[in-house]
Structures are given as structure tokens and as C-alpha cells.
Protein backbone atom coordinates (compact mmCIF):
# COMPACT_ATOMS: atom_id res chain seq x y z
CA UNK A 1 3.96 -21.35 -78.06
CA UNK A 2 0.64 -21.79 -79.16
CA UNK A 3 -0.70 -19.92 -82.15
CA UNK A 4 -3.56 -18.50 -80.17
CA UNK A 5 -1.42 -17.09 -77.52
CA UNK A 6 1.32 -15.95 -80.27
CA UNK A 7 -1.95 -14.33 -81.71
CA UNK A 8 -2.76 -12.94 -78.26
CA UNK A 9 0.08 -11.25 -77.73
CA UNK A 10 1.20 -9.54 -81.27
CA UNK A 11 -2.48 -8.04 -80.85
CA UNK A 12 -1.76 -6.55 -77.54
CA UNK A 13 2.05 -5.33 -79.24
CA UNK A 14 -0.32 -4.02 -81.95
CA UNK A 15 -2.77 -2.01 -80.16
CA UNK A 16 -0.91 0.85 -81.89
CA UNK A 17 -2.43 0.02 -85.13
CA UNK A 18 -4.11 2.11 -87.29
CA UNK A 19 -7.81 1.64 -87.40
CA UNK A 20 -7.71 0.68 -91.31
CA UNK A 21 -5.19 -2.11 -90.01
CA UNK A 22 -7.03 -3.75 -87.19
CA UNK A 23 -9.94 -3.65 -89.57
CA UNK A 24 -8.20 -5.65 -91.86
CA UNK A 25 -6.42 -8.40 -89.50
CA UNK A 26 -9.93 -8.87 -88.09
CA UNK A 27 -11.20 -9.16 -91.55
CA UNK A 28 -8.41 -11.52 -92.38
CA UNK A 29 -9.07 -13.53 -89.17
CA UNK A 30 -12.75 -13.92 -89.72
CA UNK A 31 -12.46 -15.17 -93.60
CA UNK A 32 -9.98 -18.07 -92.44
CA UNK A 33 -12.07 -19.25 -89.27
CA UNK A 34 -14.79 -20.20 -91.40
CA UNK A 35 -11.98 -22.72 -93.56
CA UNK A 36 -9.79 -23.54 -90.28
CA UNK A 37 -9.25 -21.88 -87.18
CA UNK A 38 -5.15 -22.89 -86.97
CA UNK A 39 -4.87 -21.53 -90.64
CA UNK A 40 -6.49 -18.41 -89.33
CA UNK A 41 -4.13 -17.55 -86.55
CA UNK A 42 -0.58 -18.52 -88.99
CA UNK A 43 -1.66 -16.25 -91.81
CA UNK A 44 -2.56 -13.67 -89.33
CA UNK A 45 0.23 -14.35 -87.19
CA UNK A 46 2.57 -13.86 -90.56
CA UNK A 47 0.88 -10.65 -91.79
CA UNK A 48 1.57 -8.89 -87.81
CA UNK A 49 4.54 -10.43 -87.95
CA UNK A 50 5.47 -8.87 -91.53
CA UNK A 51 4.53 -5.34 -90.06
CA UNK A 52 7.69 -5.40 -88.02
CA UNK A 53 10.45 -6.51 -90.93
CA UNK A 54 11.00 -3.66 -93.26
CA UNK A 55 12.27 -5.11 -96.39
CA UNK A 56 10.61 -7.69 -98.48
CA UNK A 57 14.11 -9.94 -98.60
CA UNK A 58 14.00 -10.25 -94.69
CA UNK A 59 10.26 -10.77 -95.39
CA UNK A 60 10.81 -13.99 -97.35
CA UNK A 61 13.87 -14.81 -95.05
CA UNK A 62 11.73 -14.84 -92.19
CA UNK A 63 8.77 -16.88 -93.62
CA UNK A 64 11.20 -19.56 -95.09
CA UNK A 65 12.88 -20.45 -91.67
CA UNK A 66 9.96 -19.99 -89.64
CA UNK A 67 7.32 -21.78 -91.63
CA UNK A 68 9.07 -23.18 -94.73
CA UNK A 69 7.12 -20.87 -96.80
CA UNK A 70 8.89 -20.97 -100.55
């Protein structure tokens, strides 16, 4: 899948989202455009992604096998 329409759709899963939250994914999404619109959508897509795994070890688990992140 595409990381627009993986973006897409954890927004619409996150429409539950504080205020503060969206605020701050939008924030986070507007900084990384500006450097490069696929870089954008992964860290964004990561940090949504991070809101649904509860502990920091399946945290780094997750990121490691899903984008090799150390």
C-alpha cells in the first residue's frame, strides 16, 4: 500500500484523537513536506502507528521489522 493511502486511512482510524494530537501529526506532517513529501507520510505513519503499541519494546520491535529502523 501506498504511504498516502496508509496515511489516509490511520487518519480516518484516528478521528478519535485528541485535539492536542491531531495538532501535532499535522504539525509533524507540515515540517517534513517542506524536506520530502514520502519522508513526511513514514514518520507520520510511524508516530499513528506507535499510538496503538503500548510498550516501548513492541515499539522498537515493530519499527525494526517494518522499516529496519535500529
Amino acid at each position: 500500500m501506498e504511504l498516502q493511502q496508509q496515511y489516509d486511512e490511520l487518519k480516518k482510524n484516528y478521528s478519535g484523537l485528541s485535539y492536542k494530537h491531531r495538532t501535532v501529526l499535522a504539525e509533524l506532517k507540515a515540517s517534513y513536506v517542506l524536506e520530502d513529501e514520502n519522508k513526511a507520510l513514514r514518520r507520520v505513519v510511524i508516530t499513528l502507528k506507535n499510538r496503538k503499541i503500548k510498550s516501548l519494546e513492541d515499539s522498537r520491535k515493530h519499527l525494526k521489522e517494518r522499516y529496519g529502523v535500529k
